[in-house]
C-alpha atoms as a PDB file:
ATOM      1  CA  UNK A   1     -64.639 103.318 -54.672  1.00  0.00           C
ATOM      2  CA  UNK A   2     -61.009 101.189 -55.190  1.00  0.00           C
ATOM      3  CA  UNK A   3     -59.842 104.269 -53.490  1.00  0.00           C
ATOM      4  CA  UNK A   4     -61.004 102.361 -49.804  1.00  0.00           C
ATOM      5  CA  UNK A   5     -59.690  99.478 -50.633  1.00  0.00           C
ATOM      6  CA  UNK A   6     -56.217  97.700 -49.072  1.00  0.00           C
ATOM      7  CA  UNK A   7     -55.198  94.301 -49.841  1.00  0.00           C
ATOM      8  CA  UNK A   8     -51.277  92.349 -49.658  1.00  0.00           C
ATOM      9  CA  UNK A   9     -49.803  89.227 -50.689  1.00  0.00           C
ATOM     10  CA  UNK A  10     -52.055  88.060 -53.446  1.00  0.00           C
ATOM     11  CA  UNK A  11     -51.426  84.853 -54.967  1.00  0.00           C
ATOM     12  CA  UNK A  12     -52.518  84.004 -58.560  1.00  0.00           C
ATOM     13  CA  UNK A  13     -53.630  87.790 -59.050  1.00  0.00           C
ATOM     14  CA  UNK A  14     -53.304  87.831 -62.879  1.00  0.00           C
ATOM     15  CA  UNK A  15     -56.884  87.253 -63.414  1.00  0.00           C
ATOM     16  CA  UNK A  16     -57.725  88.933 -60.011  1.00  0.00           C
ATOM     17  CA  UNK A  17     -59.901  85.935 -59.085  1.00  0.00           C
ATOM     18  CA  UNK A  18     -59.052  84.848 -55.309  1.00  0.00           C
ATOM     19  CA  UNK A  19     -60.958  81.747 -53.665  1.00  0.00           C
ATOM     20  CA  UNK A  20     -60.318  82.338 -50.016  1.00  0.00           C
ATOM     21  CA  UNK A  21     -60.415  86.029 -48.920  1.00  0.00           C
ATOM     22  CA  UNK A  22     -59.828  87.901 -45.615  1.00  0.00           C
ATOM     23  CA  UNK A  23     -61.986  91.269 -45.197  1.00  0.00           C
ATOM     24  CA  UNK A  24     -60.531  92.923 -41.564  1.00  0.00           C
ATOM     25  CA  UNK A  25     -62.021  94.720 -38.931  1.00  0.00           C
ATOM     26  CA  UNK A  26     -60.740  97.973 -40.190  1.00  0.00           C
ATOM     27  CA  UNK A  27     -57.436  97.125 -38.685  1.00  0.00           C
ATOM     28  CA  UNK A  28     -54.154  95.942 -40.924  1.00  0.00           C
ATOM     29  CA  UNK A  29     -52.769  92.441 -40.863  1.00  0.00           C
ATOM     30  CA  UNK A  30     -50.200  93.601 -39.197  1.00  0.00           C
ATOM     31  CA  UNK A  31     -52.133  94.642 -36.141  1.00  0.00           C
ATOM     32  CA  UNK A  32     -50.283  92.061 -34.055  1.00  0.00           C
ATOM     33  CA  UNK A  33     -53.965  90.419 -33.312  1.00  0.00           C
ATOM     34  CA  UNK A  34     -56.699  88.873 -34.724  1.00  0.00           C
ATOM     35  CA  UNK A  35     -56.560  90.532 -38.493  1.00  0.00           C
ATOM     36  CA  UNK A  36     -52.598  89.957 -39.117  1.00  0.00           C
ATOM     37  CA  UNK A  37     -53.261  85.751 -37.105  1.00  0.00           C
ATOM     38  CA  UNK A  38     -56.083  85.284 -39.318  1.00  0.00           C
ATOM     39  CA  UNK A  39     -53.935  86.739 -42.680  1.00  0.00           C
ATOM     40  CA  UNK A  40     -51.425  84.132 -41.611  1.00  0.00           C
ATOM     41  CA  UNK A  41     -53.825  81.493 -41.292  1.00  0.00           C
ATOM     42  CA  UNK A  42     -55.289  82.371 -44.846  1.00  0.00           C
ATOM     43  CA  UNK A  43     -51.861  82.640 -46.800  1.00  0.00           C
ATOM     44  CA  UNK A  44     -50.806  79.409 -45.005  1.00  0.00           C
ATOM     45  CA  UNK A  45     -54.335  77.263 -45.913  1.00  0.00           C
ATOM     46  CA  UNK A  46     -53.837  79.288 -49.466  1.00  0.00           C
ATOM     47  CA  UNK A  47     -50.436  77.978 -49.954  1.00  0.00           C
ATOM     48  CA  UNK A  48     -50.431  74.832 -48.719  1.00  0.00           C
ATOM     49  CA  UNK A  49     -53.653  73.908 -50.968  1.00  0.00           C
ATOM     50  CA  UNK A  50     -52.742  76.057 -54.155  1.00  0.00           C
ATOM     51  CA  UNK A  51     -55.261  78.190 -53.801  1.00  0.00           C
ATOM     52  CA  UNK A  52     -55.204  82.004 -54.699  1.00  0.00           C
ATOM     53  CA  UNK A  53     -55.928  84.470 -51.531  1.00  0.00           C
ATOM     54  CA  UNK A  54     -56.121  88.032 -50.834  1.00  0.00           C
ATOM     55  CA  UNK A  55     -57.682  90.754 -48.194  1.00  0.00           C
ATOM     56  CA  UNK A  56     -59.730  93.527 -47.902  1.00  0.00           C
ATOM     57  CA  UNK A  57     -59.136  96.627 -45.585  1.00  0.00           C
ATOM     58  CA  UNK A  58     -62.463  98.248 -44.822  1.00  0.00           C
ATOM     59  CA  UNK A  59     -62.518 101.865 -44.217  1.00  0.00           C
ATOM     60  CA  UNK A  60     -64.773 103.050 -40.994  1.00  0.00           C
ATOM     61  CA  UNK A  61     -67.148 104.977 -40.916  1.00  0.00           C
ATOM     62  CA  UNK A  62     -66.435 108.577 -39.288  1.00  0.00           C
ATOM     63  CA  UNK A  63     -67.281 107.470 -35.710  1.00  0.00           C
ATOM     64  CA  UNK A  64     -64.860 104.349 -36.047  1.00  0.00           C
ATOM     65  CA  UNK A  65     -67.362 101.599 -36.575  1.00  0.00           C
ATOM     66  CA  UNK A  66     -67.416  98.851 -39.494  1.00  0.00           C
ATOM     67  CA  UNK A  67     -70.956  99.147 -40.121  1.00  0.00           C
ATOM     68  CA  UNK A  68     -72.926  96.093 -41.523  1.00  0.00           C
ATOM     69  CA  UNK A  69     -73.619  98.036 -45.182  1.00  0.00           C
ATOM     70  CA  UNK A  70     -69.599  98.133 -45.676  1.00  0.00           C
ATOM     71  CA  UNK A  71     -69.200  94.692 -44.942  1.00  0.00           C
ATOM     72  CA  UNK A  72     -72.087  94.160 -47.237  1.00  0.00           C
ATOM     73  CA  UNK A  73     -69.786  95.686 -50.203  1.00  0.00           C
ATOM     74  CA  UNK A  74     -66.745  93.570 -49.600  1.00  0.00           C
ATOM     75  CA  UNK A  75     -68.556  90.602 -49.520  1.00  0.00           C
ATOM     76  CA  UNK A  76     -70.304  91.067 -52.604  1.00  0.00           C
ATOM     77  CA  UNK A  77     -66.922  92.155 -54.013  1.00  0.00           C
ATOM     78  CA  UNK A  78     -64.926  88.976 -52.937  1.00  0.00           C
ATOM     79  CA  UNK A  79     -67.792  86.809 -54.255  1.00  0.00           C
ATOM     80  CA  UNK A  80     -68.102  88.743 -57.261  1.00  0.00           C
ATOM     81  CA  UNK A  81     -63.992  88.044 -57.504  1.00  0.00           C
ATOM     82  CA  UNK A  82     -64.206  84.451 -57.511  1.00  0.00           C
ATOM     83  CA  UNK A  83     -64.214  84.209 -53.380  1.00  0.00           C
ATOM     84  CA  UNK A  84     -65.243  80.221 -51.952  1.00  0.00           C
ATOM     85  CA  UNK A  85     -64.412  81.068 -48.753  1.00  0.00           C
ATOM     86  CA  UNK A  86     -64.263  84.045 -46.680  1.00  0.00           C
ATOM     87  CA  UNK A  87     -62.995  84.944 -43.099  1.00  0.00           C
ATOM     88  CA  UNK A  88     -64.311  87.458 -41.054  1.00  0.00           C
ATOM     89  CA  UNK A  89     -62.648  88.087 -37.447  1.00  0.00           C
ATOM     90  CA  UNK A  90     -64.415  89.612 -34.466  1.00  0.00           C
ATOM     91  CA  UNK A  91     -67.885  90.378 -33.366  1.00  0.00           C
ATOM     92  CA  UNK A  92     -67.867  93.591 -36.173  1.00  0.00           C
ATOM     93  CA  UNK A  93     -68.832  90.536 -38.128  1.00  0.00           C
ATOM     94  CA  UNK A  94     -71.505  88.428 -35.983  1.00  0.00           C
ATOM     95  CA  UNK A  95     -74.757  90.512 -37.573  1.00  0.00           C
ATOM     96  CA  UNK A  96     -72.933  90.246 -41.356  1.00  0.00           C
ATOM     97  CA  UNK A  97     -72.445  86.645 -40.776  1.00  0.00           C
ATOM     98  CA  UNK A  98     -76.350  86.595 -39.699  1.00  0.00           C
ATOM     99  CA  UNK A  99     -78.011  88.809 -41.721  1.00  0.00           C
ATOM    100  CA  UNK A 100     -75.908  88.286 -45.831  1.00  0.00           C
ATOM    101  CA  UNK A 101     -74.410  84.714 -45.480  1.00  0.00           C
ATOM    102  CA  UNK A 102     -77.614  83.025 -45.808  1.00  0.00           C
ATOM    103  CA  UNK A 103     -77.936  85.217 -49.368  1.00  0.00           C
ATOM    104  CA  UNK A 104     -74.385  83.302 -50.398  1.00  0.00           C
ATOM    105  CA  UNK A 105     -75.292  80.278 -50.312  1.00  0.00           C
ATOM    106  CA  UNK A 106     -72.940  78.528 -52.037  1.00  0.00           C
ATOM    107  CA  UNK A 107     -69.926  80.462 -50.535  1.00  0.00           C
ATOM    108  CA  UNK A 108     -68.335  79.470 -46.827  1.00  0.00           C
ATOM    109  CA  UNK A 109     -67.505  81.903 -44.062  1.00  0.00           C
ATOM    110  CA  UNK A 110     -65.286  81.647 -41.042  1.00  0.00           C
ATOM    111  CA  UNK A 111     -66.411  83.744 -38.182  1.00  0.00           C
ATOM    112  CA  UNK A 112     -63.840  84.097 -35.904  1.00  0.00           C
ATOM    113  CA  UNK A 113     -64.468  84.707 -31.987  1.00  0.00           C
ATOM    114  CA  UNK A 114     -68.136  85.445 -32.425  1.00  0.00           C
ATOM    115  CA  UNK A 115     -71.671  84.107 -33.149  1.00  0.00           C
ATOM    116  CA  UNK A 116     -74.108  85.315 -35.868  1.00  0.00           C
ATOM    117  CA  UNK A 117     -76.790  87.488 -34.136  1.00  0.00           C
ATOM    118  CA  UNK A 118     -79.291  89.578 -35.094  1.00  0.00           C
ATOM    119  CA  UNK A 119     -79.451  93.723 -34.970  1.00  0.00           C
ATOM    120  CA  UNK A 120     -79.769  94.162 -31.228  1.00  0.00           C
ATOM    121  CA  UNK A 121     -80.417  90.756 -30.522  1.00  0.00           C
ATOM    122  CA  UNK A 122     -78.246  89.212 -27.780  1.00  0.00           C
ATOM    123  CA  UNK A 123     -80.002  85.437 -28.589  1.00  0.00           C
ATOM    124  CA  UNK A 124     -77.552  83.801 -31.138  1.00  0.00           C
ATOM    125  CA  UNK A 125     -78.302  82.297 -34.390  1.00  0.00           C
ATOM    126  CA  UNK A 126     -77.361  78.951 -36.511  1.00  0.00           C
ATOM    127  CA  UNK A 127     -76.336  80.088 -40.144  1.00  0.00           C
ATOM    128  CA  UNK A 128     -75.558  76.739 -42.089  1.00  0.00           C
ATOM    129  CA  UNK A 129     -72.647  78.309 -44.310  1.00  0.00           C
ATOM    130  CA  UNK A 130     -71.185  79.971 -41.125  1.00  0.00           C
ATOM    131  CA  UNK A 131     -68.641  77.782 -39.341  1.00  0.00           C
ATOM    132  CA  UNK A 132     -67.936  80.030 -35.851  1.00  0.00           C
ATOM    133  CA  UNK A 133     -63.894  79.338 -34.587  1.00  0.00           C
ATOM    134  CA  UNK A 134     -64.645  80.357 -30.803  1.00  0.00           C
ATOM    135  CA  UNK A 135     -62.281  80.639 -27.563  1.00  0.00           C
ATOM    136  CA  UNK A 136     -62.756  79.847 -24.493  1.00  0.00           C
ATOM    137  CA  UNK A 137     -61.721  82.843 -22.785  1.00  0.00           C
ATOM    138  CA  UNK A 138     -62.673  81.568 -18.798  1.00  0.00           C
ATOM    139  CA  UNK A 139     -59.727  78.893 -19.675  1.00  0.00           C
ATOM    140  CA  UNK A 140     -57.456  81.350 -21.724  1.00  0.00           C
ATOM    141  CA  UNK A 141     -57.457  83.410 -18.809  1.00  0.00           C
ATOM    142  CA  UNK A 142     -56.677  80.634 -16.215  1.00  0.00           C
ATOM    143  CA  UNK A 143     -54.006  79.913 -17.799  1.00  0.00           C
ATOM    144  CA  UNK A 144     -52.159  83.176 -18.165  1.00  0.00           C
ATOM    145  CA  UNK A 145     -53.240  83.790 -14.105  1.00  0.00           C
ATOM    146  CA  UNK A 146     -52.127  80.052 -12.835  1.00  0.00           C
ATOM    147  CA  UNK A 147     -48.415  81.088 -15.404  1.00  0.00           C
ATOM    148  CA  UNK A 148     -47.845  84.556 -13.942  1.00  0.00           C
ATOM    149  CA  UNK A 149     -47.747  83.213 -10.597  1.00  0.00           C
ATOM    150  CA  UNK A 150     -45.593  80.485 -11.660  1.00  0.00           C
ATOM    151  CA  UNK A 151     -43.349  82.365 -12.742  1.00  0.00           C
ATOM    152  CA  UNK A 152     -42.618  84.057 -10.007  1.00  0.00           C
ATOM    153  CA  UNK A 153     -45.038  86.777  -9.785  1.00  0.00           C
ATOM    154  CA  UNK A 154     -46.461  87.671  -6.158  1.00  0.00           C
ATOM    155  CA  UNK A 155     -48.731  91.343  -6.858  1.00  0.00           C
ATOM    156  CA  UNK A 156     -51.292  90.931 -10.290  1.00  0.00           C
ATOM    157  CA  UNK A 157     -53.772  93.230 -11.868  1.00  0.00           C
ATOM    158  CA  UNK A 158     -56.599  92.875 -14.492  1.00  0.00           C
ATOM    159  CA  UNK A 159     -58.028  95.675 -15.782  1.00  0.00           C
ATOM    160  CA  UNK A 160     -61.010  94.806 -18.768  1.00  0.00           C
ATOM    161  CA  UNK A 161     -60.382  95.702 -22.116  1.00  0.00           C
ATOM    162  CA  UNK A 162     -64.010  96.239 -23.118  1.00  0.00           C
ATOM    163  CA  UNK A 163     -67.035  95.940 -21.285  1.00  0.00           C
ATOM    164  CA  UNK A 164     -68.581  92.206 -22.344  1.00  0.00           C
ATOM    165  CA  UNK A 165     -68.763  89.021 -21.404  1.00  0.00           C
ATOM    166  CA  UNK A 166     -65.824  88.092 -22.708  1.00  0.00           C
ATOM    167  CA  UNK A 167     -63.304  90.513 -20.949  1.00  0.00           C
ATOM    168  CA  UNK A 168     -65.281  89.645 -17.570  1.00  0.00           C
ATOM    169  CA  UNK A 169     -64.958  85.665 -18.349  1.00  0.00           C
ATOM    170  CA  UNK A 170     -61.279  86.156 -18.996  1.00  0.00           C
ATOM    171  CA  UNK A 171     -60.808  88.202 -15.898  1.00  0.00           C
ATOM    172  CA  UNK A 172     -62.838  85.926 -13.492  1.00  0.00           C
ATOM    173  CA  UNK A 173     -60.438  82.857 -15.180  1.00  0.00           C
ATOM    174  CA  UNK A 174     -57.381  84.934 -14.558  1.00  0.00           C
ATOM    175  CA  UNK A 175     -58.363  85.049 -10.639  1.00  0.00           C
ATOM    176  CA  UNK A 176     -59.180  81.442 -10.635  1.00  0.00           C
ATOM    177  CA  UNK A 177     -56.023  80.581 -12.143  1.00  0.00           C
ATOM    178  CA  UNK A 178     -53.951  82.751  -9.847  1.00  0.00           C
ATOM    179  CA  UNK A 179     -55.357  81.458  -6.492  1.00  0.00           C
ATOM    180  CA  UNK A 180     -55.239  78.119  -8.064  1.00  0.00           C
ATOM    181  CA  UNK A 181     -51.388  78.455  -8.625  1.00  0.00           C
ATOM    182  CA  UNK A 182     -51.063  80.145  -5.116  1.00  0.00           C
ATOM    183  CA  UNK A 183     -52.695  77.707  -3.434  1.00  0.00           C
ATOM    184  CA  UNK A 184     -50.363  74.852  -5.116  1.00  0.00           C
ATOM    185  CA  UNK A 185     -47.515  76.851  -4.552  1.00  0.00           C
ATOM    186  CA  UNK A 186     -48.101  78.037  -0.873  1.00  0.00           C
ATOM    187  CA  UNK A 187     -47.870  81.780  -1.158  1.00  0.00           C
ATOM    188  CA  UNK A 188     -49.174  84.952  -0.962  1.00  0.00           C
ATOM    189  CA  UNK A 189     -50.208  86.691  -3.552  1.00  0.00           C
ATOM    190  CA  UNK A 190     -52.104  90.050  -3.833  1.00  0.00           C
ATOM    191  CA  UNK A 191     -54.347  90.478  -7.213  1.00  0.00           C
ATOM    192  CA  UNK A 192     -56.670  93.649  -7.784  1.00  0.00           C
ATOM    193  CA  UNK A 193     -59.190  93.980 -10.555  1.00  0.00           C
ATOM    194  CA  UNK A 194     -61.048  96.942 -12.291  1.00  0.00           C
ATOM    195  CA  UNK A 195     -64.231  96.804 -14.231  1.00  0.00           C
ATOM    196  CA  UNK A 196     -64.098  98.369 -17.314  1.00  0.00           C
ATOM    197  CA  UNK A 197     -66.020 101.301 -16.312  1.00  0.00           C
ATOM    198  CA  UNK A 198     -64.813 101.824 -12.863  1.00  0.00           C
ATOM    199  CA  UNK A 199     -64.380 105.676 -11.973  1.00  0.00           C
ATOM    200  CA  UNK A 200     -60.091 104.577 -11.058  1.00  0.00           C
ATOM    201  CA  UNK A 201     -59.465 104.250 -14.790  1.00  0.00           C
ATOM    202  CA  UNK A 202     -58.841 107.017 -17.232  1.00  0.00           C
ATOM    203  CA  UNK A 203     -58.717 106.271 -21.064  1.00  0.00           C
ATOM    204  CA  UNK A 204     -56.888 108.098 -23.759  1.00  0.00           C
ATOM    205  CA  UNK A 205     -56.499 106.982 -26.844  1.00  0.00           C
ATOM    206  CA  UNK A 206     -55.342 110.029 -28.680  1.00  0.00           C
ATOM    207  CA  UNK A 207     -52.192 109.995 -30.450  1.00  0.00           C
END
């Protein structure tokens, strides 16, 4: 079973006890996103409060999900290793948070981008050892639309990374911050948009 597990940059490991751990989507913390930010925030928080830290690297299962059993096992693990505090980034997380949390009780978790939910359940949940670090993506996306045209840009595109609220709200707030800047600005510009599923856009992600 140690075979599937990854960590880095553990501080304190002589006894192997770590108070704040990371467990990652799957992905490294060097994925350039929201595993290798949240590592940095961790190590940072660890260091600057003398506390021990560490991560875990999930394996997937064979069709390239992080199912809610897995997570199960590295949480028990980090608790089991001496874990007050545990981050989990990304919606892979939002049933975890929901469904073991509550059975932790006296641990915290840090659910990053997402809120606890049930198994199929789009109606969101209150867990009171889950504290949820959200974005707003409508304003995140305003912001990158009203700076592309600032900085010169006169054609834009937006194509959806995944099909969710999200990806739409950050679209929609890309528009709005485009025309916004356009308008200030008095000129043209030209912006197209794809949905994530539209029948224009091919997707390969073989290597």
């Amino acid at each position: 079973f140690c075979s599937v597990l990854a960590f880095a940059g553990c501080s304190k490991q002589g006894d192997n006890k770590h108070e704040l751990v990371l467990i990652t989507d799957g992905a490294s913390v060097t994925d350039g996103a929201y595993n290798e930010s949240a590592w940095n925030g961790v190590k940072a928080y660890g260091e600057e409060n003398n506390m021990s830290y560490r991560y875990y690297q999930p394996a997937l299962s064979d069709d390239g999900t992080l199912s809610v059993e897995t997570i199960a096992k590295y949480i028990d693990i980090s608790v089991n290793n001496g874990a007050k505090t545990i981050v989990l980034p990304g919606e892979d997380f939002a049933v975890a948070a929901y469904e073991i949390a509550p059975t932790y009780k006296d641990v915290n978790f840090i659910l990053v981008d997402a809120l606890p939910h049930a198994q199929g359940e789009t109606s969101l949940r209150t867990v009171s050892n889950v504290m949820c670090v959200r974005f707003d993506v409508l304003e995140a996306g305003f912001l990158a639309g009203y700076t592309a045209v600032l900085d010169g840009n006169r054609e834009l595109g937006y194509i959806g990374s995944i099909k969710n609220d999200d990806s739409g709200n950050y679209g929609a707030g890309f528009v709005q911050g485009a025309a916004f800047a356009a308008d200030q600005m008095g000129v043209p510009v030209l912006l197209d948009y794809a949905e994530y599923d539209s029948p224009l856009l091919t997707y390969d992600y073989s290597f």
